[in-house]
Protein backbone atom coordinates (compact mmCIF):
# COMPACT_ATOMS: atom_id res chain seq x y z
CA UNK A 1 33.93 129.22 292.36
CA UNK A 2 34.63 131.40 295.32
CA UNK A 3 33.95 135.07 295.08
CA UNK A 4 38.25 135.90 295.65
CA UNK A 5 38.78 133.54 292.85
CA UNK A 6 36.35 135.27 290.55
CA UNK A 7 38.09 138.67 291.69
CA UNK A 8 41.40 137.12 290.79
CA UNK A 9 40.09 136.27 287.44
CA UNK A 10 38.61 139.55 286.25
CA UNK A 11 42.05 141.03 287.33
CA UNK A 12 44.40 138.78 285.87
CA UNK A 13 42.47 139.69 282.34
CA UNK A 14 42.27 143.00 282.62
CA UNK A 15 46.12 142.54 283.17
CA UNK A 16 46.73 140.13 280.35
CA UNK A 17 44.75 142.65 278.10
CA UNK A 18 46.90 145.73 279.53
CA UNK A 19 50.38 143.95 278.16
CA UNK A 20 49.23 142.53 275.10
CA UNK A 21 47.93 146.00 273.65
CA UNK A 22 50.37 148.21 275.40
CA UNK A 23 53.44 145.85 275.89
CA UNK A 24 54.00 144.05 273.77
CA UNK A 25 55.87 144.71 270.64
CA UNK A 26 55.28 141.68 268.46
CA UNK A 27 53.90 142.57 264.83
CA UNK A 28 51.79 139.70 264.49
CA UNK A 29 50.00 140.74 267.73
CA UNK A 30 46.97 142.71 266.28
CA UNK A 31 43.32 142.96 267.37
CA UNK A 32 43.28 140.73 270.15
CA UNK A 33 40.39 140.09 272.80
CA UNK A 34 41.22 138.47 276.25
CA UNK A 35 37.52 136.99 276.03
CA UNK A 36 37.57 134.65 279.37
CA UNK A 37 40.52 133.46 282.18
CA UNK A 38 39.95 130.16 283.61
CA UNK A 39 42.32 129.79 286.48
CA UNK A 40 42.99 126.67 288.54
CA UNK A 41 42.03 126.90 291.94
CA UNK A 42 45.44 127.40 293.48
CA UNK A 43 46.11 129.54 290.76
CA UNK A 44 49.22 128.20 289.74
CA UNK A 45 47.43 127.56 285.61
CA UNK A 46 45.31 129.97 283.86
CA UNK A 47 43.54 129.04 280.24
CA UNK A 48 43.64 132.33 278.53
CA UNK A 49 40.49 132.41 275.57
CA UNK A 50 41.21 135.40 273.35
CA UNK A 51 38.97 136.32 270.22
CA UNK A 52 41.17 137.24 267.31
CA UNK A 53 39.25 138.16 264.15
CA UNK A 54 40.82 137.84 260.98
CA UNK A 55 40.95 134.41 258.53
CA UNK A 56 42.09 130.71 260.24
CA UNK A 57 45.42 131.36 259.19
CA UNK A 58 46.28 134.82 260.75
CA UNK A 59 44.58 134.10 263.93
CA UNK A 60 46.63 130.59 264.21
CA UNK A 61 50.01 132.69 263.60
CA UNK A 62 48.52 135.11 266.42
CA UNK A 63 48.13 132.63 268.79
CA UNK A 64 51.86 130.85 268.06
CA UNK A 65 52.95 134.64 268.96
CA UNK A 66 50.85 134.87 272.06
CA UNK A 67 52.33 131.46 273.22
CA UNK A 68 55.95 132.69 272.05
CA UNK A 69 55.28 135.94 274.03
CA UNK A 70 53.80 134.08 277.49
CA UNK A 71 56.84 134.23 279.50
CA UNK A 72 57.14 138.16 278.84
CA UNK A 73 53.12 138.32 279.63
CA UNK A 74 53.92 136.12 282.96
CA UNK A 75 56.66 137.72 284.06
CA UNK A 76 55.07 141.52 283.24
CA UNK A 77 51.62 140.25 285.44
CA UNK A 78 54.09 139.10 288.72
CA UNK A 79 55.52 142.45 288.61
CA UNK A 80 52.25 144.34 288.54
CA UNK A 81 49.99 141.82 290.48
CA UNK A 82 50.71 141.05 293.95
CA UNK A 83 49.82 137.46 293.68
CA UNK A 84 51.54 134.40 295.93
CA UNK A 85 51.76 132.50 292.71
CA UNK A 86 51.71 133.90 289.59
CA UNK A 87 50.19 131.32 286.96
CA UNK A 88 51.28 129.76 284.17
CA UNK A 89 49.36 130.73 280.94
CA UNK A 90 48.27 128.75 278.05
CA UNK A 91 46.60 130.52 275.47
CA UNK A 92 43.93 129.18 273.43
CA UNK A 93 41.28 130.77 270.70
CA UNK A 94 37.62 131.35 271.74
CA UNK A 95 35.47 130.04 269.02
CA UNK A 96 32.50 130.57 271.25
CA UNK A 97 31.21 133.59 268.24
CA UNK A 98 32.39 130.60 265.76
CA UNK A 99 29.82 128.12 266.83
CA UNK A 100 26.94 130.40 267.47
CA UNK A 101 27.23 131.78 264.05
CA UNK A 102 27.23 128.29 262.89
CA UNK A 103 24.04 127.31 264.80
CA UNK A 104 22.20 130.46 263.50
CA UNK A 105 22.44 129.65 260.21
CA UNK A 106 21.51 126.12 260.93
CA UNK A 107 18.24 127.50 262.87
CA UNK A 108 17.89 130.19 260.24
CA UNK A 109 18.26 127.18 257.09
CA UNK A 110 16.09 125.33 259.61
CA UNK A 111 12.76 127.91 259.72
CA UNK A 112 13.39 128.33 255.46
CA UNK A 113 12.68 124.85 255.07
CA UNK A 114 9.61 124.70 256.99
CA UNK A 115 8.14 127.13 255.11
C-alpha cells in the first residue's frame, strides 16, 4: 500500500467517525467505533469495520442503520474531503475482539487441562 493511500485511509476514518458521532441523528446509532477503512486502490470502495458493543441483536440493527445512513455519511465526507472520487462505503462489523476472546479462552481451557 502506498504511503498517500494509507494517508487517505486514516483520513477518511477520522471523517467517517466525525459524522457518525456528531451528524448523525439516527437513535439506533450508539457507541460506535470506526475500527479499520480498507479502501480500493482507486478509491472509488471503502470497507468500513466498526466495533459496536452491545448483544448480536443491537449491534446487527446498528449496522442496518449505518448502511441506511451511508449515502448521508458519503455525501457529508465529499463535502468535507477534497477527494477526486469520493468512495462508496459498505459497512461491516469488526469481530476481530470477538475471535481473540474466543481463542483466549481456548488457550486459557487449553493450559487447565494440562495441569
Amino acid at each position: 500500500m502506498t504511503r498517500r493511500l494509507e494517508k487517505v485511509k486514516g483520513v477518511i476514518a477520522q471523517e467517517i467517525s466525525k459524522i457518525i458521532l456528531y451528524r448523525l441523528q439516527d437513535p439506533r446509532i450508539d457507541l460506535v467505533t470506526v475500527t479499520r477503512v480498507d479502501p480500493s486502490p482507486d478509491l472509488r470502495m471503502a470497507k468500513v469495520y466498526v466495533s459496536i458493543p452491545c448483544d448480536e441483536r443491537s449491534q446487527q440493527k446498528t449496522l442496518d442503520a449505518l448502511r441506511h445512513a451511508k449515502g448521508f455519511i458519503q455525501s457529508e465526507m465529499a463535502s468535507n474531503l477534497k477527494l477526486k472520487n469520493t468512495p462508496s462505503l459498505t459497512f461491516y462489523l469488526d469481530e476481530t475482539k470477538k475471535k481473540s476472546n474466543h481463542i483466549l479462552q481456548l488457550i486459557e481451557k487449553a493450559v487447565t487441562e494440562d495441569k
